[in-house]
PDB file of N, CA and C in Angstrom:
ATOM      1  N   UNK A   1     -21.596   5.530   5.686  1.00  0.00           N
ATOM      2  CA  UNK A   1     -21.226   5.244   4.314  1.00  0.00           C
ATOM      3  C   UNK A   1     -20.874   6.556   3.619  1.00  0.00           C
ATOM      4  N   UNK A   2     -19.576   6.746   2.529  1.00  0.00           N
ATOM      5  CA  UNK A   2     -19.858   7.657   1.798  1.00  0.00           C
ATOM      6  C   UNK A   2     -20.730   7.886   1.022  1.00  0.00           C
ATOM      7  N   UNK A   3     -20.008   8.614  -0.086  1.00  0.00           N
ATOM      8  CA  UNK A   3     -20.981   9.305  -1.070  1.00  0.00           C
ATOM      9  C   UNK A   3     -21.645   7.855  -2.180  1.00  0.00           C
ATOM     10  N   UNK A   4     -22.318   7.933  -2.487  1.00  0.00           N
ATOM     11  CA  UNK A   4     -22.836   7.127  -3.713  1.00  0.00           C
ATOM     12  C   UNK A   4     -21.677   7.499  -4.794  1.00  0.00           C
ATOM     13  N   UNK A   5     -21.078   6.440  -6.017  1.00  0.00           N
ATOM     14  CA  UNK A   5     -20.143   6.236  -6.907  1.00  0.00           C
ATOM     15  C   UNK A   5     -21.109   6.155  -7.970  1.00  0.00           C
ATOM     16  N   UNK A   6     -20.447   6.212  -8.850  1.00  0.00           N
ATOM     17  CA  UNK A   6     -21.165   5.615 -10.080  1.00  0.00           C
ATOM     18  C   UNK A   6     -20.040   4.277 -10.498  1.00  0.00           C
ATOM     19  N   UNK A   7     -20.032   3.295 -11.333  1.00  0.00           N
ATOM     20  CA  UNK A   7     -19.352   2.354 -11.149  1.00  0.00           C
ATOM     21  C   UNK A   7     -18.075   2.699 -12.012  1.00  0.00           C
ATOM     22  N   UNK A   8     -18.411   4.101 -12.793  1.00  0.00           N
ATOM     23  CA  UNK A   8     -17.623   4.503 -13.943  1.00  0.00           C
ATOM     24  C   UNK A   8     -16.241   4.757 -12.962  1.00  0.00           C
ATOM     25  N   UNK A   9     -16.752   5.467 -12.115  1.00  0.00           N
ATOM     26  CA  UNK A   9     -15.555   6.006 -11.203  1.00  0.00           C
ATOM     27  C   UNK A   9     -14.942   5.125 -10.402  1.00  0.00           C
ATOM     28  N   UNK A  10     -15.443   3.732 -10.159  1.00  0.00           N
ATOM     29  CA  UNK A  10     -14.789   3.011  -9.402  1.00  0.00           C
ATOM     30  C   UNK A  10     -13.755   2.476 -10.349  1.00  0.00           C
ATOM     31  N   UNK A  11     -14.214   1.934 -12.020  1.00  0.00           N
ATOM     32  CA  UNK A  11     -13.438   1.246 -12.531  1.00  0.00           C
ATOM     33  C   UNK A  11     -11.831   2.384 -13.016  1.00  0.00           C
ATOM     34  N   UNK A  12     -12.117   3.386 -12.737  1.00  0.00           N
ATOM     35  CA  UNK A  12     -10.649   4.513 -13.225  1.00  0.00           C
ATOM     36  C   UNK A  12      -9.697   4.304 -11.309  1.00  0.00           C
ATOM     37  N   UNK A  13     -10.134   3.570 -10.387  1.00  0.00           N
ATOM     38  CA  UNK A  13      -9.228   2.983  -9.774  1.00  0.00           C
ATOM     39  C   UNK A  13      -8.444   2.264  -9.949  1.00  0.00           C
ATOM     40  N   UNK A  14      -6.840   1.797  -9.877  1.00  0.00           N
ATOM     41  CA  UNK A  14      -6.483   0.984 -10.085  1.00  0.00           C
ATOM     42  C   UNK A  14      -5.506   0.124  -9.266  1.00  0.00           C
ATOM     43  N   UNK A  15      -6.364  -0.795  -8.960  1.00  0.00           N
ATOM     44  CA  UNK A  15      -6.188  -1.636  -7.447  1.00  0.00           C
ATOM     45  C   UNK A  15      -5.019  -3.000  -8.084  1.00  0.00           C
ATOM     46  N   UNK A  16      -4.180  -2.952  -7.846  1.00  0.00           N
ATOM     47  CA  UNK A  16      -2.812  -4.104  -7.795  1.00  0.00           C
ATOM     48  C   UNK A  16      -2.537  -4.465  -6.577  1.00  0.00           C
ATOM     49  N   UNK A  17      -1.910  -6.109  -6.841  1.00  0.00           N
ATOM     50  CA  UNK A  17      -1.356  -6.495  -5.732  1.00  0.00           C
ATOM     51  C   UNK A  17       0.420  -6.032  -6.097  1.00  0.00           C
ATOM     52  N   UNK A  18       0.955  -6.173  -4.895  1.00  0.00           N
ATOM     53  CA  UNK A  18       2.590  -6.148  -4.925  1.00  0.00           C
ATOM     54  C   UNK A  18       3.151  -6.626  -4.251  1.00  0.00           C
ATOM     55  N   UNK A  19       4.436  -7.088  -4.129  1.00  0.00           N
ATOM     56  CA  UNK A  19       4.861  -7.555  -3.185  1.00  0.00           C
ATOM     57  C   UNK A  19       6.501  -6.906  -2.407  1.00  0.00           C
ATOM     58  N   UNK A  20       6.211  -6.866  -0.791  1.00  0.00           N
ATOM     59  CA  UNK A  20       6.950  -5.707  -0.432  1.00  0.00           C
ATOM     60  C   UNK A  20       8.435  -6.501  -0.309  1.00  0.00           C
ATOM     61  N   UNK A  21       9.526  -5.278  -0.439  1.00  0.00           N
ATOM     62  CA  UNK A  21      10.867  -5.811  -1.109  1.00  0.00           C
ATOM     63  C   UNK A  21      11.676  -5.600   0.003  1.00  0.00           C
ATOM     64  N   UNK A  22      11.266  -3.916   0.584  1.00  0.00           N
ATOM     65  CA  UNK A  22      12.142  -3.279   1.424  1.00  0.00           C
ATOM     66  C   UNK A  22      11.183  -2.923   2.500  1.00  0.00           C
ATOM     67  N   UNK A  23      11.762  -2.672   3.966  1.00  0.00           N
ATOM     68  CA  UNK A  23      10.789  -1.581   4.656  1.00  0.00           C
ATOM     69  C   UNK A  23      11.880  -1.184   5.681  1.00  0.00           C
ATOM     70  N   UNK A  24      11.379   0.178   5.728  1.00  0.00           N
ATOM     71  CA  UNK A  24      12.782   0.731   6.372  1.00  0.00           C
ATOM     72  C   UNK A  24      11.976   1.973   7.609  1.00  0.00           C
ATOM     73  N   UNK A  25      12.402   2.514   8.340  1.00  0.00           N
ATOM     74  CA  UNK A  25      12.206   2.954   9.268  1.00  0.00           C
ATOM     75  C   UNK A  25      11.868   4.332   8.851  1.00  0.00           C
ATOM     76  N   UNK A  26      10.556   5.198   9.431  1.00  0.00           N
ATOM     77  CA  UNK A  26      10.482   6.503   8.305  1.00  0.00           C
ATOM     78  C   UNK A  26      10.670   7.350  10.054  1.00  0.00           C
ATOM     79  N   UNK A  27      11.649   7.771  10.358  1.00  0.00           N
ATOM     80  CA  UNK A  27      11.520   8.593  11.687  1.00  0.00           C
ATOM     81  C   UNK A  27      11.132  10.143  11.314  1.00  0.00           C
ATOM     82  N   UNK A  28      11.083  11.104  10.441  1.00  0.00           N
ATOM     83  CA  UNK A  28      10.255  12.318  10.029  1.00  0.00           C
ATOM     84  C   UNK A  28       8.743  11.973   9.288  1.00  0.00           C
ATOM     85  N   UNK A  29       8.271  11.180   9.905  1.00  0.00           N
ATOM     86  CA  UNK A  29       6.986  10.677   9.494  1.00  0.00           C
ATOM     87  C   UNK A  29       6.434  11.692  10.578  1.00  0.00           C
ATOM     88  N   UNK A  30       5.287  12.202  10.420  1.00  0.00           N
ATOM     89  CA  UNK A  30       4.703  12.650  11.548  1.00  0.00           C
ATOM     90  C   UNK A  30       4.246  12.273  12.583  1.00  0.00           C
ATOM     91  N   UNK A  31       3.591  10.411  12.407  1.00  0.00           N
ATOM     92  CA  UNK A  31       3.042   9.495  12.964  1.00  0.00           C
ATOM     93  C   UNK A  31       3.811   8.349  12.715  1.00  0.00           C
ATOM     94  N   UNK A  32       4.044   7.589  13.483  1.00  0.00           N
ATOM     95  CA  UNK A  32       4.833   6.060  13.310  1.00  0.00           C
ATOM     96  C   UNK A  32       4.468   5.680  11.955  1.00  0.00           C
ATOM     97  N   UNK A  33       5.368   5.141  11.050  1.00  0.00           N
ATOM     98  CA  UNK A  33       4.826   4.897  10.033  1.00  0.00           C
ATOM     99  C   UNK A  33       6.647   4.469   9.227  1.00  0.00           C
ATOM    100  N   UNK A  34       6.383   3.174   8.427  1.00  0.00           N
ATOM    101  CA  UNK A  34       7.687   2.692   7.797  1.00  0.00           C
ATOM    102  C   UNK A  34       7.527   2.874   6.204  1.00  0.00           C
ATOM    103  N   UNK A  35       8.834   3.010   5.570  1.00  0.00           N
ATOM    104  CA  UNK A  35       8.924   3.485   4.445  1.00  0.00           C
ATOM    105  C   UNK A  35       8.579   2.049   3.486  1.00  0.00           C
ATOM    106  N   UNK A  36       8.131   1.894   2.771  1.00  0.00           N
ATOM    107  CA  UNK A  36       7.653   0.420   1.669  1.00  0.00           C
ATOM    108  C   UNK A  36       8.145   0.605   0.293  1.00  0.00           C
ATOM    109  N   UNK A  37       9.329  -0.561  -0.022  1.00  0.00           N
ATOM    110  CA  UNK A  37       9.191  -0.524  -1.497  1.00  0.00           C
ATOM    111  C   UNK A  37       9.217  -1.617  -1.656  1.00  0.00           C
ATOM    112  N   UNK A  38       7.787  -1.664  -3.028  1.00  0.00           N
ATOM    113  CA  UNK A  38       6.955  -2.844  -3.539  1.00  0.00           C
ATOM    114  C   UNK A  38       7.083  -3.050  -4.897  1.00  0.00           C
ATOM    115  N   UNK A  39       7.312  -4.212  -4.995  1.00  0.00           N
ATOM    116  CA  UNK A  39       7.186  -4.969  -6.541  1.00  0.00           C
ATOM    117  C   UNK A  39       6.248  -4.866  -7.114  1.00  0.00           C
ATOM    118  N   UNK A  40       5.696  -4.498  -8.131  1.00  0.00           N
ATOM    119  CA  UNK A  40       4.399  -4.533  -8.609  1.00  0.00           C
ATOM    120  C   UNK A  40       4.724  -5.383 -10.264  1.00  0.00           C
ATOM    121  N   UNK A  41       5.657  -5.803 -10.501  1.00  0.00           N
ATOM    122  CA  UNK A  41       5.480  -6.825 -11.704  1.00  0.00           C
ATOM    123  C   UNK A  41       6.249  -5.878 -12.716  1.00  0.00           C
ATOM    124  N   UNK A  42       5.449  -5.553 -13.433  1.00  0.00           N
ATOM    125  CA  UNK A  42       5.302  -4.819 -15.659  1.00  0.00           C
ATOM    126  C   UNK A  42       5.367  -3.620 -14.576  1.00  0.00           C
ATOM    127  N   UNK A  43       4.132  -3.166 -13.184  1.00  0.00           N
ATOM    128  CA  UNK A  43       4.315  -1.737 -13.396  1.00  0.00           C
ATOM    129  C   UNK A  43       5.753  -0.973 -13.108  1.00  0.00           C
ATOM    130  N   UNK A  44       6.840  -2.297 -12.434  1.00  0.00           N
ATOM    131  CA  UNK A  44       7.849  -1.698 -12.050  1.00  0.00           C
ATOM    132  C   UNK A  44       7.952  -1.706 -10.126  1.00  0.00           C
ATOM    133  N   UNK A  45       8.527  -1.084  -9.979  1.00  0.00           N
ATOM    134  CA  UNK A  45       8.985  -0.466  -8.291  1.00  0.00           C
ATOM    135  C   UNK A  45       8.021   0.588  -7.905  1.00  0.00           C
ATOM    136  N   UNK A  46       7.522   0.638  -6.697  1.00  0.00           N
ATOM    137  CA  UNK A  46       6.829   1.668  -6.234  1.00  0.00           C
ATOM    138  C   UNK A  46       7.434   1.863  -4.524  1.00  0.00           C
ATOM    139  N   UNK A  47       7.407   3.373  -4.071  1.00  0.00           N
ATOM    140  CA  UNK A  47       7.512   3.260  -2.890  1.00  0.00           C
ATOM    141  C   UNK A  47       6.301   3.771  -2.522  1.00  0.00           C
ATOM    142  N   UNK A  48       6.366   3.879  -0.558  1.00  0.00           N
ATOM    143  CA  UNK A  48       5.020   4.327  -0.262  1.00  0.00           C
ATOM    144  C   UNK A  48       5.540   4.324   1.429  1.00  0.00           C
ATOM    145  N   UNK A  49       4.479   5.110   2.173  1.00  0.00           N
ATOM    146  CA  UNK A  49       4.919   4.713   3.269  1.00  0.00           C
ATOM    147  C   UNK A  49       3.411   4.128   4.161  1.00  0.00           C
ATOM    148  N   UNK A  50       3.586   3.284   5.035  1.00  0.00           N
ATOM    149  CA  UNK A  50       2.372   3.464   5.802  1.00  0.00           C
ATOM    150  C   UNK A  50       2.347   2.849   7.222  1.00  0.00           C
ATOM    151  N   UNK A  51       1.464   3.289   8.114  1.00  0.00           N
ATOM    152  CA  UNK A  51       1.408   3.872   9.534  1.00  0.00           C
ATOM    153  C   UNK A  51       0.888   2.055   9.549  1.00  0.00           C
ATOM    154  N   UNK A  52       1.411   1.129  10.108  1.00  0.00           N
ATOM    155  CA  UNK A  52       1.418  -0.174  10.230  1.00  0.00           C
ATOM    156  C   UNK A  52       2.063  -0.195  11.377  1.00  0.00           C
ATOM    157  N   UNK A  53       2.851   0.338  12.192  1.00  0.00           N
ATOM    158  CA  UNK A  53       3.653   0.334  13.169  1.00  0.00           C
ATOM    159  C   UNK A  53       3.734  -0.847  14.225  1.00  0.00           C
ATOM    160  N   UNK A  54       1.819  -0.356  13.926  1.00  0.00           N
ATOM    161  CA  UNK A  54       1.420  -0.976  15.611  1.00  0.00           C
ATOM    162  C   UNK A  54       1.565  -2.770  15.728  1.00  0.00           C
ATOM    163  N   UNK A  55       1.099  -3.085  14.414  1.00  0.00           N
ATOM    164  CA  UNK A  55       0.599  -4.593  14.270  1.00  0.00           C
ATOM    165  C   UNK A  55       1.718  -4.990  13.436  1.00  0.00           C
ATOM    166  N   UNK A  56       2.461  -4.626  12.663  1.00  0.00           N
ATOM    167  CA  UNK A  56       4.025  -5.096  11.734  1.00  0.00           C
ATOM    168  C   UNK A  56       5.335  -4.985  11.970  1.00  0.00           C
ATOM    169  N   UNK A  57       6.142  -6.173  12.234  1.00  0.00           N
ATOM    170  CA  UNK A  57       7.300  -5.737  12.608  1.00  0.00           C
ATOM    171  C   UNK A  57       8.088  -5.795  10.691  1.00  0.00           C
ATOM    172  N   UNK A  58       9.147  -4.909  10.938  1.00  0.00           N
ATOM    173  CA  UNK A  58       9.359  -4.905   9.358  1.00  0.00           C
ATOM    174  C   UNK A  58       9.830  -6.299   8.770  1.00  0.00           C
ATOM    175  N   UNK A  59      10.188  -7.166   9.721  1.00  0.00           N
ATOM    176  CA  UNK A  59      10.623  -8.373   9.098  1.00  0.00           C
ATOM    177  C   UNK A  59       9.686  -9.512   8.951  1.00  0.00           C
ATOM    178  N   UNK A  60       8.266  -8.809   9.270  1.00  0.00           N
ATOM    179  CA  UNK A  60       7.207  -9.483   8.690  1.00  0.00           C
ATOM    180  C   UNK A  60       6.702  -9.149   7.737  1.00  0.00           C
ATOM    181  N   UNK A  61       7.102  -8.254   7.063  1.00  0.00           N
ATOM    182  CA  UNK A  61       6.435  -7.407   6.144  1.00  0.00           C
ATOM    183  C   UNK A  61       7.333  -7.571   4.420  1.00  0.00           C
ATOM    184  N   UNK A  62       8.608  -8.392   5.055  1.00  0.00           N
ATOM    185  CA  UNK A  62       9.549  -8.779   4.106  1.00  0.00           C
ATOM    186  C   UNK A  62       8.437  -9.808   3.138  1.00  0.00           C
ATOM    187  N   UNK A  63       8.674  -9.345   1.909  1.00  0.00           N
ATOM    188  CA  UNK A  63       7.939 -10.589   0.674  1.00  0.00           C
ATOM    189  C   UNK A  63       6.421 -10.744   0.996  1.00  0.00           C
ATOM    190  N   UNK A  64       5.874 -10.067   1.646  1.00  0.00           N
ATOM    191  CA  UNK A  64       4.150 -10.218   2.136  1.00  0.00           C
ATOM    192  C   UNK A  64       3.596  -9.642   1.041  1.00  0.00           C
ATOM    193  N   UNK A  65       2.151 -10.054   0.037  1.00  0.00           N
ATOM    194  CA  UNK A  65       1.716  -9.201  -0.901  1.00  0.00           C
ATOM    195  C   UNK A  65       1.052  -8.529  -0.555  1.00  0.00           C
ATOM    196  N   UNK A  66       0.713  -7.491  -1.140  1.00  0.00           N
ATOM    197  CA  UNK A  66      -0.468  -6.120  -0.177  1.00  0.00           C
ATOM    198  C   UNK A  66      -1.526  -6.287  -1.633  1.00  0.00           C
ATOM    199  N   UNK A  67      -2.447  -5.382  -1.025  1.00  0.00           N
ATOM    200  CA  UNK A  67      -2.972  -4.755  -2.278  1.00  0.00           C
ATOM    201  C   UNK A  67      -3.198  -2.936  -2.009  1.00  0.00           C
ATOM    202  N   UNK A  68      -2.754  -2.320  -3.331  1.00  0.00           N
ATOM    203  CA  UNK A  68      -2.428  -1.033  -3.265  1.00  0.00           C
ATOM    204  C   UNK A  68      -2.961  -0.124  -4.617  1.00  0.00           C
ATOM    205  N   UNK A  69      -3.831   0.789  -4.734  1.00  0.00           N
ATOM    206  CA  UNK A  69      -4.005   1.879  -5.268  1.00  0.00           C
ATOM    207  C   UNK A  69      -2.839   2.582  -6.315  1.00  0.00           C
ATOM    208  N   UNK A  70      -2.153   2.198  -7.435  1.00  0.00           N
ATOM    209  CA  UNK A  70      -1.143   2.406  -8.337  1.00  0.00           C
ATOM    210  C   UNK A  70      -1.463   3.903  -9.078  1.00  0.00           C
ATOM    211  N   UNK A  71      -2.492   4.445  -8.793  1.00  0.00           N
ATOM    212  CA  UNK A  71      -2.939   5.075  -9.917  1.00  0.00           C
ATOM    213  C   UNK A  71      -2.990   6.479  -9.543  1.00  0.00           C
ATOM    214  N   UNK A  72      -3.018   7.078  -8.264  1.00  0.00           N
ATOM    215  CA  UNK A  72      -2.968   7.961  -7.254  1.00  0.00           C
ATOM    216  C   UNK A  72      -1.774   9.081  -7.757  1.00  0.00           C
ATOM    217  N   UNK A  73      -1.778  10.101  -7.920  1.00  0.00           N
ATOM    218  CA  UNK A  73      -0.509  11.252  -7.918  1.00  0.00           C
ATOM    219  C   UNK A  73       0.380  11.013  -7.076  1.00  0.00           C
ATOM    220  N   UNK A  74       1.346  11.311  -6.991  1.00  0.00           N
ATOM    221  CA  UNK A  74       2.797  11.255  -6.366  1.00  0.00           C
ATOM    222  C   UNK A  74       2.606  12.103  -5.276  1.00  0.00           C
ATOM    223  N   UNK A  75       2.912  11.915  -3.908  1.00  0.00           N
ATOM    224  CA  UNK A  75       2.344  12.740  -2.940  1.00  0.00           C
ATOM    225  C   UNK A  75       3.757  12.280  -2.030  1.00  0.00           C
ATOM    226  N   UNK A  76       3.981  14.313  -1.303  1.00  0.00           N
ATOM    227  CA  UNK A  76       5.373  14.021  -0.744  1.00  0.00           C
ATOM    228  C   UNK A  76       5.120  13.962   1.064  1.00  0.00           C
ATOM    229  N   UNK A  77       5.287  13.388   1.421  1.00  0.00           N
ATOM    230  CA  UNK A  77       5.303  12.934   2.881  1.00  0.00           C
ATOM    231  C   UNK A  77       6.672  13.030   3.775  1.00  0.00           C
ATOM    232  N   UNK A  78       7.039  14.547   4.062  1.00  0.00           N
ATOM    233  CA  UNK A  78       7.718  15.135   4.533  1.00  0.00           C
ATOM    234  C   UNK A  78       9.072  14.697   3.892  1.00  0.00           C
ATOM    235  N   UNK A  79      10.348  13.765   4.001  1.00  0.00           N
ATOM    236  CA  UNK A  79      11.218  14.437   2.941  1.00  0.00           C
ATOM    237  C   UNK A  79      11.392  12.973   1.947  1.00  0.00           C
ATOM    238  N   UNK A  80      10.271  12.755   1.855  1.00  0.00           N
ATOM    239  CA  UNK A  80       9.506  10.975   0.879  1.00  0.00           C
ATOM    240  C   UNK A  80       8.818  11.110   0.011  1.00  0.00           C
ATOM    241  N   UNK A  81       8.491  10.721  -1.104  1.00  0.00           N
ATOM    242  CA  UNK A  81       7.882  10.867  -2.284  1.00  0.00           C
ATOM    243  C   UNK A  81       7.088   9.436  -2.260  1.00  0.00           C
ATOM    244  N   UNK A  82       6.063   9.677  -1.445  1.00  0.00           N
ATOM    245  CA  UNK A  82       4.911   8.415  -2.102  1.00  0.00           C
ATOM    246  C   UNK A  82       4.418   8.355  -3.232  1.00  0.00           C
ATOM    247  N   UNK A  83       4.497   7.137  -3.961  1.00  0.00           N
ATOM    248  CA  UNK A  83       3.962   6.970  -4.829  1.00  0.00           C
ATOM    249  C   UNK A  83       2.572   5.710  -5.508  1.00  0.00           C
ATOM    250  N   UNK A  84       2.397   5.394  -4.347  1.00  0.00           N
ATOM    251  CA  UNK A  84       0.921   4.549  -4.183  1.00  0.00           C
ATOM    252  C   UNK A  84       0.765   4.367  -2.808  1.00  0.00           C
ATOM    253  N   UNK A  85      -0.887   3.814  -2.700  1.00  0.00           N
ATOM    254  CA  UNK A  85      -1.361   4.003  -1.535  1.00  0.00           C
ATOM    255  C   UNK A  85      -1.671   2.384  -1.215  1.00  0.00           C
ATOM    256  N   UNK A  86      -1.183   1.773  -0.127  1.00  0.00           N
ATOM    257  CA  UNK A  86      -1.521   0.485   0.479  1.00  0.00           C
ATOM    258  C   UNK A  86      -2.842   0.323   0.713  1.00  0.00           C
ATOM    259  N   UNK A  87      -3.352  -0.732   0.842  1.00  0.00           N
ATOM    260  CA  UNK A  87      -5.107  -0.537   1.717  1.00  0.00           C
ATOM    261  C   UNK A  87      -5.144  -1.171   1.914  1.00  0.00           C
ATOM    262  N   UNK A  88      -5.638  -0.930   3.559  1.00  0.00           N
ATOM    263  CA  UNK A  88      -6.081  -1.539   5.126  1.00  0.00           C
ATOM    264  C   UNK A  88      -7.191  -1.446   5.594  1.00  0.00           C
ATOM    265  N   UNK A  89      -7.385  -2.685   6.156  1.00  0.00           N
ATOM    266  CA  UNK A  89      -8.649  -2.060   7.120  1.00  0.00           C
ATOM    267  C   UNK A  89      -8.281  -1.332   8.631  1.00  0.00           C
ATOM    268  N   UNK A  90      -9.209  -0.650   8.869  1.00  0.00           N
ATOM    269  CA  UNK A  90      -8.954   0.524   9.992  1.00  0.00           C
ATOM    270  C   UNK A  90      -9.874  -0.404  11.261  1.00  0.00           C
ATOM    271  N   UNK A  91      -8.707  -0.659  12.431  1.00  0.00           N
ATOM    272  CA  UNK A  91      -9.617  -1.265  13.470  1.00  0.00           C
ATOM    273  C   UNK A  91      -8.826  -0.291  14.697  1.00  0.00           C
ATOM    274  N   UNK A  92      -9.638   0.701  15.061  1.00  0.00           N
ATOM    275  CA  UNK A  92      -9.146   1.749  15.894  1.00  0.00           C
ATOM    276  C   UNK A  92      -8.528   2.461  15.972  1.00  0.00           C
ATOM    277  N   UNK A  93      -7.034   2.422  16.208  1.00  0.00           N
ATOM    278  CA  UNK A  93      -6.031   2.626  15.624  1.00  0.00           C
ATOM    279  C   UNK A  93      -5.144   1.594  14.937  1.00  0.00           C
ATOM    280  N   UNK A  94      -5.002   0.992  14.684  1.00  0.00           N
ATOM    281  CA  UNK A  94      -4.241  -0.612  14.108  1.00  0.00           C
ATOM    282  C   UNK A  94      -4.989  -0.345  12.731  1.00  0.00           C
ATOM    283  N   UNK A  95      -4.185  -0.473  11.291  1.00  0.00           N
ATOM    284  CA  UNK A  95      -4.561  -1.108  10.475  1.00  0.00           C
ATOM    285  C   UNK A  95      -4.262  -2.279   9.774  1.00  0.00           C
ATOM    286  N   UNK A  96      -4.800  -2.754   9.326  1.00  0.00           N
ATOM    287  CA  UNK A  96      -4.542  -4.548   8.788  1.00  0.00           C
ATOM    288  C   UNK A  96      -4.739  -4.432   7.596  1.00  0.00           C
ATOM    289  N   UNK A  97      -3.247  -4.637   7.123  1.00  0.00           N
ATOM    290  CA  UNK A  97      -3.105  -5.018   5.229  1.00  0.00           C
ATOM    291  C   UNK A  97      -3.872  -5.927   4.792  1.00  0.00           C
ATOM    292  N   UNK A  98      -4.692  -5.584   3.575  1.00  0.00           N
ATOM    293  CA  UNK A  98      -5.407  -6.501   2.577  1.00  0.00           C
ATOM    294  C   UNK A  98      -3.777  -6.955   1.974  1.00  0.00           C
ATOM    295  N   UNK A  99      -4.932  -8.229   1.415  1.00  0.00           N
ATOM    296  CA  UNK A  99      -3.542  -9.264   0.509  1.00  0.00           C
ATOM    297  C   UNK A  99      -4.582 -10.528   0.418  1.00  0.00           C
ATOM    298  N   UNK A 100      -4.074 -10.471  -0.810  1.00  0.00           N
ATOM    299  CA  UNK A 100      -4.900 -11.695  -1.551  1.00  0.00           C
ATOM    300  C   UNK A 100      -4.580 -13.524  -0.526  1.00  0.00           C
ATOM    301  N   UNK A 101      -5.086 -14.078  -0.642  1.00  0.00           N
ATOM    302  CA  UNK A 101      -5.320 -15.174   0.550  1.00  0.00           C
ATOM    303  C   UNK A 101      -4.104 -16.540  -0.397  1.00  0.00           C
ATOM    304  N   UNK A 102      -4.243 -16.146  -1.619  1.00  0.00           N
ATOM    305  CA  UNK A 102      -3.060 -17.338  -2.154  1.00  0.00           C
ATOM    306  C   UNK A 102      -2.442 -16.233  -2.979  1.00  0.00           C
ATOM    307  N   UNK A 103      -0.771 -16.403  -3.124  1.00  0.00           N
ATOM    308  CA  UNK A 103      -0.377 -15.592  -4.018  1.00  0.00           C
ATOM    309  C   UNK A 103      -0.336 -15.768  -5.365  1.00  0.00           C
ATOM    310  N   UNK A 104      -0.282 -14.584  -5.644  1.00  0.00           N
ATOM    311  CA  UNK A 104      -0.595 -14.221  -7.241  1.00  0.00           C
ATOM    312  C   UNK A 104       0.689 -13.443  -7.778  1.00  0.00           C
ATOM    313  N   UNK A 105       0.854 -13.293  -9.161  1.00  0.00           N
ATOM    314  CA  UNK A 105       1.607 -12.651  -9.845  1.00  0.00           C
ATOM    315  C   UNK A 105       1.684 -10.900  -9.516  1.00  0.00           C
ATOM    316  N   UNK A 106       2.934 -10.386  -9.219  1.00  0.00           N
ATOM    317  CA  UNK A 106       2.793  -9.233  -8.935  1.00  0.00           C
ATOM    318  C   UNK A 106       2.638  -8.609  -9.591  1.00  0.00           C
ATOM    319  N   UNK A 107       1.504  -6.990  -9.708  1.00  0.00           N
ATOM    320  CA  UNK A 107       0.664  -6.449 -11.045  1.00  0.00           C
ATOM    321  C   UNK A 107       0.017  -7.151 -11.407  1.00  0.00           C
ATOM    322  N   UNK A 108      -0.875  -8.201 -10.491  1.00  0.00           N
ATOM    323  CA  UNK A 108      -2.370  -8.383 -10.732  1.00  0.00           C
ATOM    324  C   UNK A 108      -2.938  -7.475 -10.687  1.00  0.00           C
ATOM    325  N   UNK A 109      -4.413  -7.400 -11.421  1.00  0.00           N
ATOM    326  CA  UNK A 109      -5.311  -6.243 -10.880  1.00  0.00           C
ATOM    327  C   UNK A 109      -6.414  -7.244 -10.138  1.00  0.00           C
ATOM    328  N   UNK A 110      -6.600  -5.970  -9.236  1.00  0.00           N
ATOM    329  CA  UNK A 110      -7.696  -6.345  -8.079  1.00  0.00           C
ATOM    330  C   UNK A 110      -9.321  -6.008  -8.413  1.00  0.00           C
ATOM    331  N   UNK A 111     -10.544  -6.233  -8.741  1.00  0.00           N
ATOM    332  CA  UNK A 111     -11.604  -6.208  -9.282  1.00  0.00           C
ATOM    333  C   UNK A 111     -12.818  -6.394  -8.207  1.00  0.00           C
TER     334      UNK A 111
END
């Protein structure tokens, strides 16, 4: 387990669902990994990239909702400008997108 939180710090996360629009092939990725741009509703367009390779083909990934971290600094990933972070669960190497089980409005928040 990590560190102990206080709950103050959990709530300055800000967890949205989105739903993915584009996914395109990131070959200067360092690690397999496809480029994502996601709908997020009011917040607008976001891109992002993430290492899904193993378990997603991109034309499954067309219109699928994720849930993703909106709130994160802009972080450049060799010649890509991420701008939110997806979240998966980690099963070895394979990770598996969270996503809400019925869909929801994109720029829900996640709680």
């Amino acid at each position: 387990m990590s560190d102990i939180i206080q709950f103050e710090d959990f709530v300055k996360i800000d967890l949205r669902v989105g739903t993915i629009l584009e996914v395109l092939d990131f070959p200067k990725a360092r690690n397999p990994a496809y480029q994502l741009i996601i709908d997020f509703g009011d917040l607008g367009i976001k891109k992002t990239s993430a290492q899904i390779t193993t378990l997603y083909k991109k034309e499954d990934l067309l219109n699928k909702q994720i849930v993703a971290v909106v709130n994160f600094p802009r972080k450049q990933i060799a010649s890509f400008m991420s701008e939110c972070l997806v979240l998966g669960a980690v099963n070895g190497k394979d990770v598996i997108l969270l996503n809400p089980e019925n869909k929801v409005l994109n720029g829900s928040t996640v709680s």
